[in-house]
Protein backbone atom coordinates (compact mmCIF):
# COMPACT_ATOMS: atom_id res chain seq x y z
CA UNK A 1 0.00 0.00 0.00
CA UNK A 2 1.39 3.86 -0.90
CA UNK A 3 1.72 5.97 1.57
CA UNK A 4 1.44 8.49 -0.77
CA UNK A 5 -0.83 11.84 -0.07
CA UNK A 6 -4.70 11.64 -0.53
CA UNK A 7 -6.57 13.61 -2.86
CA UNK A 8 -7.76 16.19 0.40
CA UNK A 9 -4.07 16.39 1.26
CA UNK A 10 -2.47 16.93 -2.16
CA UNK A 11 -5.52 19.59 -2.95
CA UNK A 12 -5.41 21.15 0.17
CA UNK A 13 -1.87 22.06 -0.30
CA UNK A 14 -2.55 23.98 -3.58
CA UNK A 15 -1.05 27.43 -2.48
CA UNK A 16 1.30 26.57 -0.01
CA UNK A 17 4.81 27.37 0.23
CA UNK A 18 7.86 25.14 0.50
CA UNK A 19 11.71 25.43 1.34
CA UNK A 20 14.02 22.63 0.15
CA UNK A 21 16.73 21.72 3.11
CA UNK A 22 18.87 19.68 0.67
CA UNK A 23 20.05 20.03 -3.00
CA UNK A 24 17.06 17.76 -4.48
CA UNK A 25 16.11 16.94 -8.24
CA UNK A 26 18.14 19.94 -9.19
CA UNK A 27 16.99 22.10 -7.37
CA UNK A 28 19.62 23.99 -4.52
CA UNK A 29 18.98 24.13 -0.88
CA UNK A 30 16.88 26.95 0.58
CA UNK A 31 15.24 27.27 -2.29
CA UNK A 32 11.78 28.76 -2.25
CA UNK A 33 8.55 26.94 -3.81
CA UNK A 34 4.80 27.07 -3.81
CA UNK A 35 2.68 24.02 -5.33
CA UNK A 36 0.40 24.95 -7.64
CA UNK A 37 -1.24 21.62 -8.46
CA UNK A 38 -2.39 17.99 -7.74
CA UNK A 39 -2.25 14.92 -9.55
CA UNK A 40 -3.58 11.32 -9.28
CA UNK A 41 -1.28 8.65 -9.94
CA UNK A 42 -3.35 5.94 -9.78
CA UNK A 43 -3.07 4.86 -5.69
CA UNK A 44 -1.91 8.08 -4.15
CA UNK A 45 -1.89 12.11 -5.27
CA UNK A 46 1.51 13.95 -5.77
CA UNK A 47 2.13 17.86 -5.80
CA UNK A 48 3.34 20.18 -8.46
CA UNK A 49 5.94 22.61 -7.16
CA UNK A 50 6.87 25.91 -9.14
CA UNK A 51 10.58 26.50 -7.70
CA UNK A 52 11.38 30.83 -7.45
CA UNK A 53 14.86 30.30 -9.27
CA UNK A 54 17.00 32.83 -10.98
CA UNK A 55 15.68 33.27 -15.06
CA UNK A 56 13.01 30.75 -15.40
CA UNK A 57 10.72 29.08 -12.85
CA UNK A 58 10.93 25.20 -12.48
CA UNK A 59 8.25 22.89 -12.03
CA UNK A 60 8.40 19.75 -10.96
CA UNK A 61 6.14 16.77 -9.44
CA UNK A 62 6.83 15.75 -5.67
CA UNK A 63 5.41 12.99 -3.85
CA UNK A 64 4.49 12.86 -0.15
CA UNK A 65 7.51 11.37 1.35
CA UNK A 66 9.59 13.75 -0.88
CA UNK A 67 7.91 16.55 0.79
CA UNK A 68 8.52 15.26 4.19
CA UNK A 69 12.38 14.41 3.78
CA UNK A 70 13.50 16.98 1.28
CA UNK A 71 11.23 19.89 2.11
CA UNK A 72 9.48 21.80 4.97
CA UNK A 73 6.61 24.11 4.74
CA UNK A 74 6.96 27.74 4.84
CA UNK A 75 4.47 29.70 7.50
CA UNK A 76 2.68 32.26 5.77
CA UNK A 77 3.40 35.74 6.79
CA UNK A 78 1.60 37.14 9.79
């Protein structure tokens, strides 16, 4: 069984920001991301992340446990 996110998670984090605290998938640590959509994949949902790099923006897919060892949420401002 995947332990992957569920379609309430992965949709509920539409919007929210992310911080990577490793080099992952190319892209460097601290870097600053907010997902912007959710996808089935057949027994769990993954995330779309649009990464704020220099030039272009990067997208890429992220799954749950991705998120939880590469990644940590960003608190919205107060």
């Amino acid at each position: 069984m995947n332990k992957g996110f569920t379609e309430k998670e992965a949709k509920r984090l539409i919007g929210k920001s992310f911080e990577t605290r490793a080099p992952f998938s190319g892209v460097p640590l601290r870097t600053r991301g907010t997902v912007t959509e959710a996808l089935n994949s057949q027994d769990h949902w993954n995330v779309m992340i649009e990464w704020v790099l220099p030039g272009k923006p990067v997208k890429g897919w992220y799954s749950k446990q991705e998120l939880q060892n590469y990644m940590h949420l960003i608190a919205p401002p107060a």
